[in-house]
Protein backbone atom coordinates (compact mmCIF):
# COMPACT_ATOMS: atom_id res chain seq x y z
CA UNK A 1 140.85 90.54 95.76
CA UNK A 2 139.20 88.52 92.94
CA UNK A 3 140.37 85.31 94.50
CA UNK A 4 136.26 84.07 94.52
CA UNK A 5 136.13 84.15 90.98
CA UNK A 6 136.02 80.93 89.28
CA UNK A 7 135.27 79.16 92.58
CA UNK A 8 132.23 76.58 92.55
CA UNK A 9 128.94 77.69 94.58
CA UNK A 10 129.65 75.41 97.28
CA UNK A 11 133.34 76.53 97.85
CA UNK A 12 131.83 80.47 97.84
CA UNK A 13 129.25 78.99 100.42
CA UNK A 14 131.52 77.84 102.60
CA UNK A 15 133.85 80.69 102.50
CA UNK A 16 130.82 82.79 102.96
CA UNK A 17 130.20 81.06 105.88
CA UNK A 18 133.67 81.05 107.51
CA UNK A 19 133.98 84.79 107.36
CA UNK A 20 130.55 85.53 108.63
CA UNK A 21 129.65 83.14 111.10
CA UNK A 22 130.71 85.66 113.68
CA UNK A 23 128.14 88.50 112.60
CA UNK A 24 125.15 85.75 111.87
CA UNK A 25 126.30 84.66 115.42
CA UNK A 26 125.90 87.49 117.20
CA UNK A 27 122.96 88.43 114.97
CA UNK A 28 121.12 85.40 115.40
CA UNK A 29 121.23 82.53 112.43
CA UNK A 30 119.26 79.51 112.16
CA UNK A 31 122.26 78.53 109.85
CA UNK A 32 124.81 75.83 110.47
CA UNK A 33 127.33 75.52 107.90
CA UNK A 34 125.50 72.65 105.94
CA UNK A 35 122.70 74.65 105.68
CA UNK A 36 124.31 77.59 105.03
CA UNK A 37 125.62 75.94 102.28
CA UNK A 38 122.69 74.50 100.76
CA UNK A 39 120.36 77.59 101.08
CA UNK A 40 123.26 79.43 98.79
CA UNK A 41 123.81 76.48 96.38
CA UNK A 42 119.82 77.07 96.03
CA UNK A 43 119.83 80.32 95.18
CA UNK A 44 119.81 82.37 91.73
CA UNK A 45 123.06 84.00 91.15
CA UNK A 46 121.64 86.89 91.37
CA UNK A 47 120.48 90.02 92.78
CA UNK A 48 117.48 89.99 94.80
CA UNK A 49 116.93 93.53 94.39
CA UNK A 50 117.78 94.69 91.04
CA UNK A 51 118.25 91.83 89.38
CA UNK A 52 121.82 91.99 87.82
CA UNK A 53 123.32 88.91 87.44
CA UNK A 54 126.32 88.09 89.67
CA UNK A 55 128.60 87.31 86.35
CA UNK A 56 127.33 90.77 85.26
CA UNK A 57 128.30 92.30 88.46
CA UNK A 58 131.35 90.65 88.59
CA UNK A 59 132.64 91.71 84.93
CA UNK A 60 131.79 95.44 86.79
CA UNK A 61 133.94 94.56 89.98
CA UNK A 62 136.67 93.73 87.36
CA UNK A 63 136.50 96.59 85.19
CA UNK A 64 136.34 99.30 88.67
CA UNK A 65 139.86 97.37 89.79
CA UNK A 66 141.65 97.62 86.16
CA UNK A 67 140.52 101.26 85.85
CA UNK A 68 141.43 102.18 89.93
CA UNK A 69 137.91 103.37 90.47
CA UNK A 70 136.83 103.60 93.62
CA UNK A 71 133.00 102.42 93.60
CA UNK A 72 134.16 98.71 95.63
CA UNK A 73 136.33 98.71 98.45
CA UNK A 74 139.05 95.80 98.29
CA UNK A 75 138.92 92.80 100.33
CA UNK A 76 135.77 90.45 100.77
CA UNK A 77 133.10 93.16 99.30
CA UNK A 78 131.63 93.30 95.81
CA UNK A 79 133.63 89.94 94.47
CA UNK A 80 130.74 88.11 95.17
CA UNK A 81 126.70 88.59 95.91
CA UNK A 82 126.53 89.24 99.18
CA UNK A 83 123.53 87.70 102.52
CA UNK A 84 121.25 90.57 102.95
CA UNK A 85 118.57 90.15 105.74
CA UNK A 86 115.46 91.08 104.33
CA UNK A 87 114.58 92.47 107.81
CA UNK A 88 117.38 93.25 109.39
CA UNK A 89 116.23 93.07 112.92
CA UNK A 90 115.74 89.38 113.29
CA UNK A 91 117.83 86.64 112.24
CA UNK A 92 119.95 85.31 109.67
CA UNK A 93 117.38 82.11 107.92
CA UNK A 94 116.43 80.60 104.85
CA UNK A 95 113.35 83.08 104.78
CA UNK A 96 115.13 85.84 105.77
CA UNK A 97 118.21 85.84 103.65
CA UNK A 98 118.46 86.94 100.16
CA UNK A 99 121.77 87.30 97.97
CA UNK A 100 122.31 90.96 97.17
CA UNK A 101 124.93 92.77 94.96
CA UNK A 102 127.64 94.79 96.36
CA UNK A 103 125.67 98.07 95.23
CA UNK A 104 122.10 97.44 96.54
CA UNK A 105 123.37 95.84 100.43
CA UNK A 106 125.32 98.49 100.80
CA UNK A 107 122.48 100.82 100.17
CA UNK A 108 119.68 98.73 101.93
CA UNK A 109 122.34 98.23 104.55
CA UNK A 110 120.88 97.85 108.12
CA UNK A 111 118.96 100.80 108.21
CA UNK A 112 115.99 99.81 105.41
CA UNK A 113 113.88 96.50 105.54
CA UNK A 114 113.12 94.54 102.47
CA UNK A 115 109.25 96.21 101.99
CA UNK A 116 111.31 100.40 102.62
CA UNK A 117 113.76 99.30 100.10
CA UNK A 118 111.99 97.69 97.73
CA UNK A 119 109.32 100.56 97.58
């Protein structure tokens, strides 16, 4: 559950890219796995939508578990930023793919491009 805390950039990267090759597969991606990996190392550790910070977000993650809120479900969501596509109807790429808190993916989710959720 908070097994991705404390890991480096690249070993979230790569994890990152394990669990959701499938989905950027049969979305589309541009990304191999050493790309993958450097687009993340490359980006701010934070969100691309409101802006918190993913130590910030994390230190929330943490306190939901210890209090048995239910705001994050368990597993591999909201321990980490998370890929949003920007638009969500073409591919997974480098221009395409921003890092996104828990909170704001879920509410973009696949329904909103980045210009309707942003506005």
């Amino acid at each position: 559950m908070t097994e991705n805390m404390g890991k480096s950039s690249e070993e979230k990267a790569k994890e990152i890219f394990k669990q959701s090759k499938y989905r950027m597969r049969d979305a589309g991606s541009e990304f191999d796995e050493d790309s993958f990996v450097k687009w993340y190392c490359d980006q701010k550790m934070e969100c691309h939508y409101c802006g918190i910070k993913e130590e910030e977000f994390l230190d929330a993650y943490k306190e939901s578990l210890k209090n048995n809120v239910l705001a994050f479900r368990e597993g591999n969501r909201g321990n980490r930023l998370e890929v949003d596509r920007m638009n969500p109807k073409t591919k997974y790429s480098s221009t395409n793919c921003v890092l996104a808190c828990y909170a704001c993916n879920n509410a973009k989710s696949d329904v909103f491009t980045y210009e309707e959720f942003k506005s």
